[in-house]
N, C-alpha and C. Protein backbone atom coordinates (compact mmCIF):
# COMPACT_ATOMS: atom_id res chain seq x y z
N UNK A 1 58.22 127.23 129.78
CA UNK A 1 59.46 127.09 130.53
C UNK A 1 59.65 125.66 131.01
N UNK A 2 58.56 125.20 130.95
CA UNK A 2 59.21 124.03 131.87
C UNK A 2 59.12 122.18 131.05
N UNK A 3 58.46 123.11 129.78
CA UNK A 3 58.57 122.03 128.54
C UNK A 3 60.40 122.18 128.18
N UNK A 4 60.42 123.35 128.14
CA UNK A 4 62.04 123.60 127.77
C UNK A 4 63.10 123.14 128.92
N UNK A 5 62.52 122.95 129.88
CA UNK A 5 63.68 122.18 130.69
C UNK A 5 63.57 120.54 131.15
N UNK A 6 62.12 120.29 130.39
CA UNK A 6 62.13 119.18 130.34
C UNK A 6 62.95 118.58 129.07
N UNK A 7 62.83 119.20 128.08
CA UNK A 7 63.33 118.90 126.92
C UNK A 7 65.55 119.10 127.32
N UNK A 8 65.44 119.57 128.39
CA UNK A 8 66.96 119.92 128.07
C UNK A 8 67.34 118.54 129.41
N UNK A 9 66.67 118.89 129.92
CA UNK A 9 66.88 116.91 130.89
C UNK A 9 67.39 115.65 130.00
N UNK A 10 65.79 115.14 129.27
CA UNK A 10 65.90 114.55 128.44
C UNK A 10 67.14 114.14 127.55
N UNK A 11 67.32 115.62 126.90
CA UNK A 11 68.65 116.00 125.91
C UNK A 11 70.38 115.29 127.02
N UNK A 12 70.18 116.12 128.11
CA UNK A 12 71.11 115.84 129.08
C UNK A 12 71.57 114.69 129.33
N UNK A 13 70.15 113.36 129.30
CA UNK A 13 70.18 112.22 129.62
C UNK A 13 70.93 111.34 128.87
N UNK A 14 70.11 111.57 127.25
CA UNK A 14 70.46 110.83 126.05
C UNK A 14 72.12 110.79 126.10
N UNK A 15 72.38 112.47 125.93
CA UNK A 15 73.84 112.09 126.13
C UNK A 15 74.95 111.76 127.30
N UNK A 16 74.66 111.53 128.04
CA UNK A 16 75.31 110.40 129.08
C UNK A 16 75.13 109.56 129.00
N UNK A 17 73.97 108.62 128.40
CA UNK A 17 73.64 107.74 127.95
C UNK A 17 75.21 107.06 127.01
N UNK A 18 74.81 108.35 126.16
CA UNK A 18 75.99 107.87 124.97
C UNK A 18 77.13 107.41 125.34
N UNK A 19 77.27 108.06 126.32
CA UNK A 19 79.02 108.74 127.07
C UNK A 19 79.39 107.15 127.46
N UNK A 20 78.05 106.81 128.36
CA UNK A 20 78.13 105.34 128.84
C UNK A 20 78.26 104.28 128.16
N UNK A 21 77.68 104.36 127.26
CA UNK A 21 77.49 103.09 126.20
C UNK A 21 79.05 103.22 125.50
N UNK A 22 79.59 104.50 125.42
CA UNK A 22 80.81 104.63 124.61
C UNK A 22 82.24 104.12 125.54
N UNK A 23 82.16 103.87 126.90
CA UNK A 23 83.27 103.86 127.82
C UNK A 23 82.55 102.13 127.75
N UNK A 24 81.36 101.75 127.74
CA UNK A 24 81.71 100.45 128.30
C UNK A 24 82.12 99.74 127.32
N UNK A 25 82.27 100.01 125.80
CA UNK A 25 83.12 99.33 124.67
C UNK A 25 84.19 99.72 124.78
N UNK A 26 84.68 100.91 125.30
CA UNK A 26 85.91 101.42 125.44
C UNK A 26 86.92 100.06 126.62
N UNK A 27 86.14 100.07 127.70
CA UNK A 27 86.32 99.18 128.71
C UNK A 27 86.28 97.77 128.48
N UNK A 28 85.26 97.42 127.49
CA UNK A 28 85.41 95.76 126.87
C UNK A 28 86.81 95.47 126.20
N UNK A 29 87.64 96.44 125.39
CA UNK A 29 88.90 96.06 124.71
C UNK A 29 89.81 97.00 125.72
N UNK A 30 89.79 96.85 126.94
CA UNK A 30 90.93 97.65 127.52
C UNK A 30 92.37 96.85 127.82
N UNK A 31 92.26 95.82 127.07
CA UNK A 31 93.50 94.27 127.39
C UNK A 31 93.80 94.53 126.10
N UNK A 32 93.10 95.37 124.85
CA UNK A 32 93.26 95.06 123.18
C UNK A 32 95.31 95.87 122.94
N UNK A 33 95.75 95.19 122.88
CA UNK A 33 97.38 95.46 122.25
C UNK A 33 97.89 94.95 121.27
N UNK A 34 98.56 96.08 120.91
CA UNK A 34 99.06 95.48 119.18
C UNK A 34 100.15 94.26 119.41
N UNK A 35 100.26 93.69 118.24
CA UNK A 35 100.72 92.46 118.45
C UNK A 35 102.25 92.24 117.21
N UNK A 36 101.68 92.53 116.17
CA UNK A 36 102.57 93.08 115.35
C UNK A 36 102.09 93.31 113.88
N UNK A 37 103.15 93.71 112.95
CA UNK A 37 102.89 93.92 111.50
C UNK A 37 103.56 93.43 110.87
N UNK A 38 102.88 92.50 109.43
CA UNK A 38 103.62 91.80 108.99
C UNK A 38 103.60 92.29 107.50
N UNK A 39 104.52 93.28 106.70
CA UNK A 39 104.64 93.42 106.07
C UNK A 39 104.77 92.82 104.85
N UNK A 40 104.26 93.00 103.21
CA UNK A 40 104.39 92.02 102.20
C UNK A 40 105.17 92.43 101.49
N UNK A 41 105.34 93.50 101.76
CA UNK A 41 106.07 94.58 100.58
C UNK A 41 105.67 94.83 99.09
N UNK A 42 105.89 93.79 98.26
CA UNK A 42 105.80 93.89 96.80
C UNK A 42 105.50 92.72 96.64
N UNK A 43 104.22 92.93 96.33
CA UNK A 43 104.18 90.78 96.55
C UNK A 43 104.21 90.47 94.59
N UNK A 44 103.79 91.15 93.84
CA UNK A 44 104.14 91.00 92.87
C UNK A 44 104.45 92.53 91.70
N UNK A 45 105.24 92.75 90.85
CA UNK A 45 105.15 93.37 90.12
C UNK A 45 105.09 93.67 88.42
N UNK A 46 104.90 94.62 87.74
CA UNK A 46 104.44 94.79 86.64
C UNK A 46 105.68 95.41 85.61
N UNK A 47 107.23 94.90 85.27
CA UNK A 47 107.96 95.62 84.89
C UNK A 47 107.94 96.68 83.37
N UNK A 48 106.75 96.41 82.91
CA UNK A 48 106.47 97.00 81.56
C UNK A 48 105.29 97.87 81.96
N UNK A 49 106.23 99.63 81.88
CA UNK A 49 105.38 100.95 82.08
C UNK A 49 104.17 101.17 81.11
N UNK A 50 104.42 100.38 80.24
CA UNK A 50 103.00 100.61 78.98
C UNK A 50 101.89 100.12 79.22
N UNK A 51 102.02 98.83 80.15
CA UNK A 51 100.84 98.31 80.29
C UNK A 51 100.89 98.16 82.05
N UNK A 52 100.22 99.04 82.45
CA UNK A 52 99.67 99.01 84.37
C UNK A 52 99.01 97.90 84.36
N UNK A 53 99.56 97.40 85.20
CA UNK A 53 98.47 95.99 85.84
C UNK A 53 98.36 96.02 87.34
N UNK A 54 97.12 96.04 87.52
CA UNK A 54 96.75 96.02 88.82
C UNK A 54 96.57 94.14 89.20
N UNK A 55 96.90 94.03 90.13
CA UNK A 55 96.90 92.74 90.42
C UNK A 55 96.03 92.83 90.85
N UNK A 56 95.76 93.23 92.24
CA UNK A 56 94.44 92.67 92.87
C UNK A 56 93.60 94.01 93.24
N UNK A 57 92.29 94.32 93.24
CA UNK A 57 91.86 95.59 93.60
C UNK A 57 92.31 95.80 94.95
N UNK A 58 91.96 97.27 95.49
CA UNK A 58 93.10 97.94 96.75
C UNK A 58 91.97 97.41 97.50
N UNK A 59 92.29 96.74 98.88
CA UNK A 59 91.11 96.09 99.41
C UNK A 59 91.79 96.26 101.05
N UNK A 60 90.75 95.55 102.02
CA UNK A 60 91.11 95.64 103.61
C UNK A 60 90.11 95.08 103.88
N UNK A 61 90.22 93.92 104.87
CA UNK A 61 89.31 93.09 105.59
C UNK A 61 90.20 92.69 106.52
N UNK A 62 89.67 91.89 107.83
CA UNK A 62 89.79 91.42 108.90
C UNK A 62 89.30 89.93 109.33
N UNK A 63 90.57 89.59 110.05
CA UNK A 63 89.81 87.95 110.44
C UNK A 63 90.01 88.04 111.54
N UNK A 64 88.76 87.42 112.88
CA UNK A 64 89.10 86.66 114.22
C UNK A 64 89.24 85.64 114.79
N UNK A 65 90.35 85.19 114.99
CA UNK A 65 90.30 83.80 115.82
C UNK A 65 90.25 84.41 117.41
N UNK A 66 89.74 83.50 117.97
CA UNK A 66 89.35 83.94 119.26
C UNK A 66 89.43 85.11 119.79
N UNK A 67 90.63 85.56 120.63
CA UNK A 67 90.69 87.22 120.83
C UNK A 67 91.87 87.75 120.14
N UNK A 68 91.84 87.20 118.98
CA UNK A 68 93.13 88.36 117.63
C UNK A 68 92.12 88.42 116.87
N UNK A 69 92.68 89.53 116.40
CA UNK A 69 92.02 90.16 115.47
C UNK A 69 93.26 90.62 114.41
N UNK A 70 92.88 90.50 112.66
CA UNK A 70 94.08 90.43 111.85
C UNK A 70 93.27 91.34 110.93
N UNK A 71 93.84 92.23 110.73
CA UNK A 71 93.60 93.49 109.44
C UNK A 71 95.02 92.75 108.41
N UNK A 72 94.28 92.60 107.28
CA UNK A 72 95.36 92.57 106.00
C UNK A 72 94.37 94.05 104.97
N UNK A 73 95.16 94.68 104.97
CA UNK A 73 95.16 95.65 103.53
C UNK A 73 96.33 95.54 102.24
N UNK A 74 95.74 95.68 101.50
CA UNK A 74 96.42 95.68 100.09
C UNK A 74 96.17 96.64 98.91
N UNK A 75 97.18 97.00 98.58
CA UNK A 75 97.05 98.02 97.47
C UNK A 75 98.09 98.08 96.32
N UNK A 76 97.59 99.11 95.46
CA UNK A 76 98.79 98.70 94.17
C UNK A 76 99.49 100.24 94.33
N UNK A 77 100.44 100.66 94.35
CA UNK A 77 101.48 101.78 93.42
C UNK A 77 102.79 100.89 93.32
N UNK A 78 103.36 102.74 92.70
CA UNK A 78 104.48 102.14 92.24
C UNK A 78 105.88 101.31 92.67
N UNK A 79 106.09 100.63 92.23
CA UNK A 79 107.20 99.97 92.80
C UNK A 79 108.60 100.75 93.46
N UNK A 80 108.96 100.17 94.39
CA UNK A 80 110.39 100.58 94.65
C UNK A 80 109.89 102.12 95.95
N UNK A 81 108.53 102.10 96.43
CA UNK A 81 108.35 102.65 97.67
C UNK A 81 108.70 101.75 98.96
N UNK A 82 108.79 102.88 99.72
CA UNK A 82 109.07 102.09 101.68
C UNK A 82 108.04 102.90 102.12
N UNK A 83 107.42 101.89 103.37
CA UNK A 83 106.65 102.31 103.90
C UNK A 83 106.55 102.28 105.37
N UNK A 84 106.52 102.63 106.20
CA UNK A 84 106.53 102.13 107.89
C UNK A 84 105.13 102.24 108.35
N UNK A 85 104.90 101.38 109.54
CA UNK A 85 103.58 101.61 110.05
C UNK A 85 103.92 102.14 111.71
N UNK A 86 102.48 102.73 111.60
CA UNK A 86 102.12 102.79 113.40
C UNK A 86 100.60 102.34 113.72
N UNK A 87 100.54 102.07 114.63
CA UNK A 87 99.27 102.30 115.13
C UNK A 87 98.92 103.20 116.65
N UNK A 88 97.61 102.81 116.79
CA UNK A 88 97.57 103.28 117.76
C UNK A 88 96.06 102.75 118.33
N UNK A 89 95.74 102.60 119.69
CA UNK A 89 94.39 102.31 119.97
C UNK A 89 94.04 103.57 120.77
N UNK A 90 92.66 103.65 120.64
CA UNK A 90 91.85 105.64 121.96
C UNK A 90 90.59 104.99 121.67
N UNK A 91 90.45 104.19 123.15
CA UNK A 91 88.97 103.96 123.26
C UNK A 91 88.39 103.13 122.82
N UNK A 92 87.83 102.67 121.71
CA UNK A 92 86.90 101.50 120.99
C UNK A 92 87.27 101.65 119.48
N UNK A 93 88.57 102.58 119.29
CA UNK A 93 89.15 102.67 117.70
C UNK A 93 90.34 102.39 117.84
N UNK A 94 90.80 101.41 116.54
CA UNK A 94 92.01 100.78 116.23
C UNK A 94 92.88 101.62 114.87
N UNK A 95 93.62 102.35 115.30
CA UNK A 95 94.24 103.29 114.13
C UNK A 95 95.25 102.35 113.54
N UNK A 96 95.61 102.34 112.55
CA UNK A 96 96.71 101.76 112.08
C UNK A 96 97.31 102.63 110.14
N UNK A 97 98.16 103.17 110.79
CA UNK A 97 98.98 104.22 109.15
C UNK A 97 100.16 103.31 109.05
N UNK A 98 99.79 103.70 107.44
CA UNK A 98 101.50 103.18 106.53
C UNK A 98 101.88 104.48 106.04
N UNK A 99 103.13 104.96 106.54
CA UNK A 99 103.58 106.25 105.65
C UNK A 99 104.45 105.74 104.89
N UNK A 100 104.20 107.19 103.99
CA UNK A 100 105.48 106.47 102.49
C UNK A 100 106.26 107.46 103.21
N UNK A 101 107.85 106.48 102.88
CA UNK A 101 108.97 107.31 103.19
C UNK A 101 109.72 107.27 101.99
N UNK A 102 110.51 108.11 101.86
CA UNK A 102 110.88 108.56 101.03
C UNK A 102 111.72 107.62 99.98
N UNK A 103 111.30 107.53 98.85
CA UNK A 103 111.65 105.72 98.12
C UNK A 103 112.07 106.33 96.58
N UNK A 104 112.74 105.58 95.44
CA UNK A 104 113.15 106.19 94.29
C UNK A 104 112.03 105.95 93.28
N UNK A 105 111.85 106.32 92.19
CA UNK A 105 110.51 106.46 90.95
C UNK A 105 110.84 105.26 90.39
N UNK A 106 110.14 104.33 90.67
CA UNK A 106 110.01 103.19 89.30
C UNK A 106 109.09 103.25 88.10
N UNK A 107 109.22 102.53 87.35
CA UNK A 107 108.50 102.80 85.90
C UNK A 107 107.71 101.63 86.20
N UNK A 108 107.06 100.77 87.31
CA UNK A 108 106.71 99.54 87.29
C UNK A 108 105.37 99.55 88.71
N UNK A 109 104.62 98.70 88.15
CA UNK A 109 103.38 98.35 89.89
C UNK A 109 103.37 97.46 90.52
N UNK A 110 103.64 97.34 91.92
CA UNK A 110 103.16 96.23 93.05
C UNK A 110 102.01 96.42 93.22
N UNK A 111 101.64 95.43 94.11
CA UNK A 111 100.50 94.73 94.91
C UNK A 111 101.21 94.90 96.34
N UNK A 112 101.22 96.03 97.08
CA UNK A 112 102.12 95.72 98.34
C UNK A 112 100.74 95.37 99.26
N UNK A 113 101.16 94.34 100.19
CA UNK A 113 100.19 93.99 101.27
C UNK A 113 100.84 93.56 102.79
N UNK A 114 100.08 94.28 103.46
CA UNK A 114 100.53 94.10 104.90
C UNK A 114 99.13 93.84 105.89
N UNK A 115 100.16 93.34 106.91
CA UNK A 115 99.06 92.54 108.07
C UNK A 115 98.94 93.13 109.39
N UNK A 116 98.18 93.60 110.24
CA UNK A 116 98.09 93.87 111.48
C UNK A 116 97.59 93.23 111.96
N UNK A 117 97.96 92.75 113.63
CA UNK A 117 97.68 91.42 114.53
C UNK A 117 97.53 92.57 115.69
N UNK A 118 95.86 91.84 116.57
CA UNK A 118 96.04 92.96 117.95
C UNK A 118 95.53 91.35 118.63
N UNK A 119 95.40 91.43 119.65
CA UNK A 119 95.47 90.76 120.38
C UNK A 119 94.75 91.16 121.91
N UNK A 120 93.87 90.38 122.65
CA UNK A 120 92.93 90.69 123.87
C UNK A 120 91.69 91.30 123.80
N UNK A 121 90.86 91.20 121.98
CA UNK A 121 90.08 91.71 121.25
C UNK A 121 88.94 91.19 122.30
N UNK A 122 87.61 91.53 123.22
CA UNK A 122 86.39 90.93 124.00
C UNK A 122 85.36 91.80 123.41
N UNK A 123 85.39 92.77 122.81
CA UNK A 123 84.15 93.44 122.28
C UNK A 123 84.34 94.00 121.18
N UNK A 124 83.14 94.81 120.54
CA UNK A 124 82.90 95.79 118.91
C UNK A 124 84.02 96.56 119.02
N UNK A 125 84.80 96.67 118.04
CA UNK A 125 85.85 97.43 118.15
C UNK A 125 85.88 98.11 116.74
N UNK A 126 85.60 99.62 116.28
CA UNK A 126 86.17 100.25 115.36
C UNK A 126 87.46 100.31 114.85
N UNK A 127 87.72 100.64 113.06
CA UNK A 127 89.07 100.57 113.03
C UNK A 127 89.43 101.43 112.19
N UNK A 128 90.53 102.43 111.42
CA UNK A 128 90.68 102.80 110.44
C UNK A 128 92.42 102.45 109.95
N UNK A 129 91.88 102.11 108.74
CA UNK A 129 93.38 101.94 108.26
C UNK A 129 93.68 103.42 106.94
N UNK A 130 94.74 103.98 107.33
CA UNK A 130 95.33 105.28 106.61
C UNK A 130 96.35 104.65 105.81
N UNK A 131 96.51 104.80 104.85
CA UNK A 131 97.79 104.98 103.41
C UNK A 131 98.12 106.06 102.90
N UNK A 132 99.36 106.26 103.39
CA UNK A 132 100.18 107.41 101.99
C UNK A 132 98.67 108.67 102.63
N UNK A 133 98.89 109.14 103.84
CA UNK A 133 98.32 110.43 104.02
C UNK A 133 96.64 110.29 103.20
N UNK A 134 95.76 109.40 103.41
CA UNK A 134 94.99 109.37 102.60
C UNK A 134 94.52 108.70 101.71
N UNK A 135 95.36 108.71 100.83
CA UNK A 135 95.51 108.42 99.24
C UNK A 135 94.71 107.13 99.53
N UNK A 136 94.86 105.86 100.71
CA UNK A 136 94.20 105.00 100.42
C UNK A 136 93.89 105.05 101.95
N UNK A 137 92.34 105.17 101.83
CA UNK A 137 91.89 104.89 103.30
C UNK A 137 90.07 103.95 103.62
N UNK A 138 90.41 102.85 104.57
CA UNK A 138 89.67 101.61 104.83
C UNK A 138 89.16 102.10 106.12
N UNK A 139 87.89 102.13 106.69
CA UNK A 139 87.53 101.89 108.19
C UNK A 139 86.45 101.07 108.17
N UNK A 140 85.98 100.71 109.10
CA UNK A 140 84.73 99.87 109.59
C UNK A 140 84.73 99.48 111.20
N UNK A 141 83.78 98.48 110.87
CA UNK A 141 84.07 97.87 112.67
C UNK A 141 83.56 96.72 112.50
N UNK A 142 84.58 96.07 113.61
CA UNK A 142 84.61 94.53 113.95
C UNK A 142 83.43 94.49 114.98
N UNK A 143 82.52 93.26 114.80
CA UNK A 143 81.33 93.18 115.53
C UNK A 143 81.51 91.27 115.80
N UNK A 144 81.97 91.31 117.10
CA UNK A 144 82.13 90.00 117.42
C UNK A 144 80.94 89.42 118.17
């Protein structure tokens, strides 16, 4: 009995532990606000359906200058989609979605690429970037 309530202390501890360690990164980016999005749209395309060309592989990385922080993602479909973004920040994660809205069928491929800017970045901050419900999805974390 009293191995088992030592063991459930312990257990008890670790996770407050966590709880703590998780609010004080939460609390290091509590200034972190989006800043804006800079859309590329179609930075280049492929007008001949026979031959797909991917321009650049579908990719997502991040740069920091001091306290911004810049997500560019890039990906290829078809031409002649719209897309809108949101984000959102909860805690020590940086959400950021592109939904497809509703756009006409081209016979052709972009390279569409867009930019997210946050701004008041002071600590590790997680991130995920969502596409098209999925279809293309990037996360990691920024470790400054």
């Amino acid at each position: 009995m009293k191995k088992l309530l030592f063991l459930s202390v312990i257990a008890l501890l670790f996770f407050a532990c966590q709880k703590n360690d998780h609010n004080q990164k939460a609390d290091q980016n509590r200034n972190l606000k989006f800043e804006k999005v800079v859309p590329g749209g179609c930075a280049s395309d492929s007008a001949n359906s026979n031959h797909v060309v991917y321009e650049e592989p579908d990719t997502a990385y991040y740069t920091v200058n001091e306290d911004t922080v810049t997500f560019f993602v890039g990906f290829n479909s078809e031409c002649c989609l719209h897309f809108d973004s949101e984000t959102s920040i909860s805690n020590d994660t940086i959400y950021m979605n592109l939904n497809l809205l509703d756009g006409p069928v081209c016979s052709c491929m972009c390279y569409y690429t867009y930019e997210f800017q946050f701004t008041g970045l002071t600590g590790p901050v997680y991130y995920v970037i969502d596409v098209a419900d999925g279809f293309w999805y990037f996360s990691g974390y920024v470790d400054i």
